[in-house]
N, C-alpha and C. Protein backbone atom coordinates (compact mmCIF):
# COMPACT_ATOMS: atom_id res chain seq x y z
N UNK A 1 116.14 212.82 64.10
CA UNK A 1 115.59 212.30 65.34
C UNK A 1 116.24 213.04 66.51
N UNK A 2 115.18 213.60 67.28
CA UNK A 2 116.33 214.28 68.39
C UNK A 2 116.93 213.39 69.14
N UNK A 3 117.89 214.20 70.10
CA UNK A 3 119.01 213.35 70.67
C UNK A 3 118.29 213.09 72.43
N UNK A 4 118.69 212.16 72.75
CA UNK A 4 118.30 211.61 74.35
C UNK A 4 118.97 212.53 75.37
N UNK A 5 117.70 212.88 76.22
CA UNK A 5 118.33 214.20 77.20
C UNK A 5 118.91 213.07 78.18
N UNK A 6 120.06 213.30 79.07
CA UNK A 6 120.81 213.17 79.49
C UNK A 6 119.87 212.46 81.06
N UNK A 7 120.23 211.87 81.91
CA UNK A 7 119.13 211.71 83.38
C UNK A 7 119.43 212.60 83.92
N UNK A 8 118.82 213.37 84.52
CA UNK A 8 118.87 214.98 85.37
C UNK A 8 119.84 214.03 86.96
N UNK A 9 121.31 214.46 87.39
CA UNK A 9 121.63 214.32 88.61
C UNK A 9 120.93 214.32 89.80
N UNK A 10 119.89 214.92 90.35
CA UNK A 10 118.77 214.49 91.21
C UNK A 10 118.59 213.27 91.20
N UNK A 11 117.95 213.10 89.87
CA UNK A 11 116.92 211.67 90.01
C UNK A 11 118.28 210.45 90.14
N UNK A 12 119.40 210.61 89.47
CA UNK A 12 119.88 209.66 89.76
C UNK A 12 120.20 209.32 91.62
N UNK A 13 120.77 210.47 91.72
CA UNK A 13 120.90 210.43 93.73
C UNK A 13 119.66 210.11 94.39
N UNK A 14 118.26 210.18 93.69
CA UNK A 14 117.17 209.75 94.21
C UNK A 14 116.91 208.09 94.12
N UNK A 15 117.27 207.89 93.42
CA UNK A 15 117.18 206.28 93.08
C UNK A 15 118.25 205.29 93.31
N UNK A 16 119.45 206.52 93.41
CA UNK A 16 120.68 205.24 94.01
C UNK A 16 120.35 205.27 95.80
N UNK A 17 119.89 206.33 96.21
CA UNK A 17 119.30 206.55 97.85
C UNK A 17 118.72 204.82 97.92
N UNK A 18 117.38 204.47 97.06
CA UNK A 18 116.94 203.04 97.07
C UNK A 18 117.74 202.44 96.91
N UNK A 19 118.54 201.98 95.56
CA UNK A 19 118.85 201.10 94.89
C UNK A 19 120.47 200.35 95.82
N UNK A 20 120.79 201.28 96.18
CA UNK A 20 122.07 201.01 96.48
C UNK A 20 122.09 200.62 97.69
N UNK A 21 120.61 200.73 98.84
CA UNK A 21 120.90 199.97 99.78
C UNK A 21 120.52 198.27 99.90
N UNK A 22 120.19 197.91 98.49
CA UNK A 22 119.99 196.50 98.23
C UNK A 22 121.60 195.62 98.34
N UNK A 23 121.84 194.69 98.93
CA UNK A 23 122.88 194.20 99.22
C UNK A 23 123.49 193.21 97.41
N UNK A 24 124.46 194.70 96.85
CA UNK A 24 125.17 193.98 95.85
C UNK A 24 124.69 194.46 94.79
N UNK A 25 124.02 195.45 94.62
CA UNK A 25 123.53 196.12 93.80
C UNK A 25 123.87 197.51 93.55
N UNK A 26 124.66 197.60 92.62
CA UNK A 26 125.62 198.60 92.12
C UNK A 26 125.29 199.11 90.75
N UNK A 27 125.37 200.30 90.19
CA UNK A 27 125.21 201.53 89.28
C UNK A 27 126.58 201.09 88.64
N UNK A 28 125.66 201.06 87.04
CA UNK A 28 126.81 201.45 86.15
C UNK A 28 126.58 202.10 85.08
N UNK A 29 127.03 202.11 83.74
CA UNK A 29 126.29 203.03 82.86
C UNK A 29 126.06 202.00 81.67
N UNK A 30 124.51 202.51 81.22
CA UNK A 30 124.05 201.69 80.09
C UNK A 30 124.53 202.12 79.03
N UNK A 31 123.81 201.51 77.70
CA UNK A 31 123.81 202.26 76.79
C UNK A 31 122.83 203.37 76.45
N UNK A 32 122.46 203.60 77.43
CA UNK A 32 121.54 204.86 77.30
C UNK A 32 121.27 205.17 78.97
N UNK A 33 121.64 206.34 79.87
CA UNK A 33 120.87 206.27 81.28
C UNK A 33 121.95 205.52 81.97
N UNK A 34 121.28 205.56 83.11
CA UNK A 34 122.25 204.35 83.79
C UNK A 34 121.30 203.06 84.65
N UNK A 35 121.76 201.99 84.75
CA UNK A 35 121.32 200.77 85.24
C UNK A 35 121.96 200.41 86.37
N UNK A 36 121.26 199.47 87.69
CA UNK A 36 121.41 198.97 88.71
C UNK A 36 120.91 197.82 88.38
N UNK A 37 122.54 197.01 88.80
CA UNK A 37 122.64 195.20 89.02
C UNK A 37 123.04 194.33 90.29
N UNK A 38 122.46 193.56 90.01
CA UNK A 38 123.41 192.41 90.90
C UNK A 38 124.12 190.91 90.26
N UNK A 39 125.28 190.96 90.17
CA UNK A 39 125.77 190.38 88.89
C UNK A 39 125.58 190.96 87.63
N UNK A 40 125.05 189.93 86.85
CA UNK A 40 124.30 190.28 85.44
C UNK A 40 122.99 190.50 85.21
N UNK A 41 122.12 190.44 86.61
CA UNK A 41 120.87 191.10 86.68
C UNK A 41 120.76 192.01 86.53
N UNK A 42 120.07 192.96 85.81
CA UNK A 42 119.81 194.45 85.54
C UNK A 42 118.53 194.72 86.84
N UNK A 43 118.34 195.54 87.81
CA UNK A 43 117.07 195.86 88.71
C UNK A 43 116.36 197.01 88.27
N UNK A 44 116.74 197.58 87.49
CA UNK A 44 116.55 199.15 87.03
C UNK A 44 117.21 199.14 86.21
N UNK A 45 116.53 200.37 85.28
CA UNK A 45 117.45 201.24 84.56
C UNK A 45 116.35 202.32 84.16
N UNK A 46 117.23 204.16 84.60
CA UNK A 46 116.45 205.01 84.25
C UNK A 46 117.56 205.61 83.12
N UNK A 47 116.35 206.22 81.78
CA UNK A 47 116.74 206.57 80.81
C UNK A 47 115.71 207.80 80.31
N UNK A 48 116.84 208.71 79.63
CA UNK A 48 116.11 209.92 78.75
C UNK A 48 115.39 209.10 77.10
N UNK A 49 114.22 209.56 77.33
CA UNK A 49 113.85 209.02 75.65
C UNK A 49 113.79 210.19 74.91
N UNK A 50 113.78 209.55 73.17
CA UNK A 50 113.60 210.85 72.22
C UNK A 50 112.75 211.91 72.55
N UNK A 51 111.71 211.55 73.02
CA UNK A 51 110.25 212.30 73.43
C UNK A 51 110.75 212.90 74.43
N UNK A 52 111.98 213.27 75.04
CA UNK A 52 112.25 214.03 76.51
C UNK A 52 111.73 213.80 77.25
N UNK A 53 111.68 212.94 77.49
CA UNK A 53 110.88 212.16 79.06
C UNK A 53 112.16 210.99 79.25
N UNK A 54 111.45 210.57 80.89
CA UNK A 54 112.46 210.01 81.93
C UNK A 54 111.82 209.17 81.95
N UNK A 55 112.38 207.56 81.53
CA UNK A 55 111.60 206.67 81.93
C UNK A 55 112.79 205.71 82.89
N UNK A 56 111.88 204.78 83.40
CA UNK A 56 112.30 203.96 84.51
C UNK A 56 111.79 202.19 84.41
N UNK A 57 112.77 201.47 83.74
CA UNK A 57 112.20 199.95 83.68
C UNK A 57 112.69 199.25 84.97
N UNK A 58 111.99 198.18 84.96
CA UNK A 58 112.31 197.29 86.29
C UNK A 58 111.28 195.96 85.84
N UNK A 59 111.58 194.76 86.75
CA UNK A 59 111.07 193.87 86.82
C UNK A 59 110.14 193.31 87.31
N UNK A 60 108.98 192.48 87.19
CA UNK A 60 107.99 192.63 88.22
C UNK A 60 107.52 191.19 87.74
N UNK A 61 106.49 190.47 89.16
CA UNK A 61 105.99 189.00 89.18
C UNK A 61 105.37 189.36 88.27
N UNK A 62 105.07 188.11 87.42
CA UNK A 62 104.29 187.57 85.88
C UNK A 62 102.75 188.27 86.25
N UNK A 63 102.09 187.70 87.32
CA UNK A 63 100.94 188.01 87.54
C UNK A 63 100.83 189.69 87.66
N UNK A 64 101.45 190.56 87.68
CA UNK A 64 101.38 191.85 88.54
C UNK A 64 101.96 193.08 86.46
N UNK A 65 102.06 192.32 85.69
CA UNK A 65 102.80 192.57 84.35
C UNK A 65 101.94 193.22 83.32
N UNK A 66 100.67 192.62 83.36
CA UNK A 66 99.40 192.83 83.08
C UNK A 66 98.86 193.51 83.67
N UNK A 67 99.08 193.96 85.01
CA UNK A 67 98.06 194.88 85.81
C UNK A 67 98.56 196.43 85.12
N UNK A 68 100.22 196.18 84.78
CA UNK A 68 100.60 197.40 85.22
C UNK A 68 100.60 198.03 83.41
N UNK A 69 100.15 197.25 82.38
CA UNK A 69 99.74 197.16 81.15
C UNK A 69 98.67 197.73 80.80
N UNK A 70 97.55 197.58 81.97
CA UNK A 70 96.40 197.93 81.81
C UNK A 70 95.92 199.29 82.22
N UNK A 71 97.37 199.45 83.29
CA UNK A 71 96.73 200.68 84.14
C UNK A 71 97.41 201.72 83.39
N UNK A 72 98.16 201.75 82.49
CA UNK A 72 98.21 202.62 81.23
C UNK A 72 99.10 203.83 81.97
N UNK A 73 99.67 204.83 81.16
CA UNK A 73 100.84 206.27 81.85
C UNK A 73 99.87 205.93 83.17
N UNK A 74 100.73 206.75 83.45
CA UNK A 74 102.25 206.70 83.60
C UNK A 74 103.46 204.98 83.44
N UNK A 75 102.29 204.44 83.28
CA UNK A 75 102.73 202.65 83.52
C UNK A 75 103.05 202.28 82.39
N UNK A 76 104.20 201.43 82.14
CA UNK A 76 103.88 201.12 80.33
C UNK A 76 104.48 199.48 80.82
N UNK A 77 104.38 198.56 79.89
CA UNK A 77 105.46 197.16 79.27
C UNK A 77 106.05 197.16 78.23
N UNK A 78 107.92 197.13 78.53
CA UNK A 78 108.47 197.06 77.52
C UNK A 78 108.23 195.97 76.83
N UNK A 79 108.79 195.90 75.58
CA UNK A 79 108.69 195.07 74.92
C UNK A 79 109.46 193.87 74.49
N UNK A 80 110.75 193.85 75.32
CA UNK A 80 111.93 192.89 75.11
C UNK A 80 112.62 192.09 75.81
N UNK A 81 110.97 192.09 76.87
CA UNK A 81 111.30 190.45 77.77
C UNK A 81 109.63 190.75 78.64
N UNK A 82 109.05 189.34 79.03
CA UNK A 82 108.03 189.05 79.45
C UNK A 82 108.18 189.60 80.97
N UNK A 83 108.87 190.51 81.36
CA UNK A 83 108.06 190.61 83.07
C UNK A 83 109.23 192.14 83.02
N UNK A 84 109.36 193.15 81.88
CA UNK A 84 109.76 194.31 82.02
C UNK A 84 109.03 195.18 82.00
N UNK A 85 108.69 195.93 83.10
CA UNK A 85 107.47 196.90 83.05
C UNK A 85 108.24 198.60 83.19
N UNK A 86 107.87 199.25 82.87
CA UNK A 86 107.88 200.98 83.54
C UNK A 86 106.97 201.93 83.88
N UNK A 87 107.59 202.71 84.56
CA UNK A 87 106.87 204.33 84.58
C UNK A 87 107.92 205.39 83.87
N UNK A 88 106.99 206.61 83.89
CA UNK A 88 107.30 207.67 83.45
C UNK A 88 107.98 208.38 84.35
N UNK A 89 109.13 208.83 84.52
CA UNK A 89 109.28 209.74 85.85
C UNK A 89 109.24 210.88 85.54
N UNK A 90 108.32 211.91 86.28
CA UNK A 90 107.87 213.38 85.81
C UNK A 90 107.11 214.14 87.55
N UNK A 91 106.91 214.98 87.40
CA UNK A 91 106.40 215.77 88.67
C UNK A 91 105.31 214.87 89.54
N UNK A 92 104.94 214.20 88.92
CA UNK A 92 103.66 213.28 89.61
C UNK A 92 104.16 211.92 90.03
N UNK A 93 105.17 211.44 89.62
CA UNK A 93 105.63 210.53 90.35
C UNK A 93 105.62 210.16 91.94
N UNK A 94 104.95 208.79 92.51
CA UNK A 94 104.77 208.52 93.88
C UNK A 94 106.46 208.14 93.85
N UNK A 95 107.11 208.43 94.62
CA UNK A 95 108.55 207.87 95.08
C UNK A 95 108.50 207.16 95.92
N UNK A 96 107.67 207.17 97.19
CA UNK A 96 107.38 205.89 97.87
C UNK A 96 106.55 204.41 97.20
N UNK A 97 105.80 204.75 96.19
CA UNK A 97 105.86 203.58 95.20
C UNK A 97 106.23 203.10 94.57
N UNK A 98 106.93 203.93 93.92
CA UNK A 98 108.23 203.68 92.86
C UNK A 98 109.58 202.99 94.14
N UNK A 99 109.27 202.84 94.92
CA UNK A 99 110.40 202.41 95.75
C UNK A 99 109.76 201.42 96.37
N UNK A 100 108.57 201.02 96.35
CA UNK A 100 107.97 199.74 96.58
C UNK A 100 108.01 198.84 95.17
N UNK A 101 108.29 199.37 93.92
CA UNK A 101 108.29 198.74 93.00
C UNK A 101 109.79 198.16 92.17
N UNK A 102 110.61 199.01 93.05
CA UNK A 102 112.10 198.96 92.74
C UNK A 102 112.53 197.59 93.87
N UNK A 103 112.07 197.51 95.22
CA UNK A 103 112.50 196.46 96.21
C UNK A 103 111.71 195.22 95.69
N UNK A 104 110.34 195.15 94.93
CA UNK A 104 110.22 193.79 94.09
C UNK A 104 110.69 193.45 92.89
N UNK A 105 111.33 194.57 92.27
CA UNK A 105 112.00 194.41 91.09
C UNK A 105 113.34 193.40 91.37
N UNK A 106 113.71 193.95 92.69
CA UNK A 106 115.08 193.26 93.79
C UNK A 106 114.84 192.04 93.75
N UNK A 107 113.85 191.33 94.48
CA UNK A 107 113.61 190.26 95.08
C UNK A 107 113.27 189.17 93.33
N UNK A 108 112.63 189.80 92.61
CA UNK A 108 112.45 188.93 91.02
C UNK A 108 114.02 188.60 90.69
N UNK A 109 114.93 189.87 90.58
CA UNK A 109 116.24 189.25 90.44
C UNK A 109 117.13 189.01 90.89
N UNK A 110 116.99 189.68 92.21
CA UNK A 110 118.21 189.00 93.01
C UNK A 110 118.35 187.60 93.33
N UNK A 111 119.59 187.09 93.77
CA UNK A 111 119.73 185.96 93.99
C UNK A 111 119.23 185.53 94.93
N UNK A 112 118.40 184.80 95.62
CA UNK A 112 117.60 184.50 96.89
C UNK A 112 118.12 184.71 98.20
N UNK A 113 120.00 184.59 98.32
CA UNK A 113 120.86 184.44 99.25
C UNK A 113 121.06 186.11 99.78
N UNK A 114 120.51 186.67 98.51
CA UNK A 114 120.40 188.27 98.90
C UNK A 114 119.08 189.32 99.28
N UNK A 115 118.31 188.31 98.25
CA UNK A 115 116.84 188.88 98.38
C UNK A 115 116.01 188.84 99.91
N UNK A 116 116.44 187.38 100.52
CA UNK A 116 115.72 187.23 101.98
C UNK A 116 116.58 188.18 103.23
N UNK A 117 117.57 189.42 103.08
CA UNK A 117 117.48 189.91 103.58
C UNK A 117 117.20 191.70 103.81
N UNK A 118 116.18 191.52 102.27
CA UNK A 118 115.70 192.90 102.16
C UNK A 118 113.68 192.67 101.90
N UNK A 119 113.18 193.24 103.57
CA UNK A 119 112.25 192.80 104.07
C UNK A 119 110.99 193.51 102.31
N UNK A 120 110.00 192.78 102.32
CA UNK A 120 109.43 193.01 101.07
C UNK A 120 108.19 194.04 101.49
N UNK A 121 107.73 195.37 100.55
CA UNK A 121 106.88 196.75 101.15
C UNK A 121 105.38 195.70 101.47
């Protein structure tokens, strides 16, 4: 089985640019990639898969889980909790959507005392 390519340094400085201006939400390293929390909330996590691709999970409202199921690649739903969705990150990636999808990923897990002061896209 090949081995998991590594997250290219870019993308991580591209996503801690978002991630890290969420109040309390800090980078650490997974077991695969690295992940952004607040507490024991996970908000992200981008990872190399076998297939050499970059993927990117996050959290999203129940209603919005299914949309993003349907709308197929770049979009996928993991499979090991009811409201974990991703994309693919590759040359076609919107970054201003992917950063509208990372600040509701925020607000699903952050704690409310943190979430009402990061205005929603």
């Amino acid at each position: 089985m090949p081995e998991r390519p590594p997250v290219p340094e870019w993308m991580i400085d591209r996503l801690a640019a978002v991630l890290e201006t969420f109040p309390e939400c800090v980078p650490e390293d997974a077991w695969v990639g690295t992940r952004w929390r607040v507490g024991q909330a996970t908000i992200a996590h981008v990872f190399g898969g076998e297939d050499q691709l970059f993927r990117i999970v996050f959290r999203a409202e129940a209603d919005e889980v299914m949309a993003f199921e349907l709308m197929g690649p770049p979009y996928f739903r993991a499979g090991w909790s009811d409201n974990v969705v991703g994309l693919v990150i590759d040359d076609d990636t919107d970054w201003d959507e992917l950063t509208e999808l990372l600040t509701d990923s925020f607000h699903v897990q952050a704690p409310a005392r943190l979430s009402a002061d990061v205005p929603r896209p």
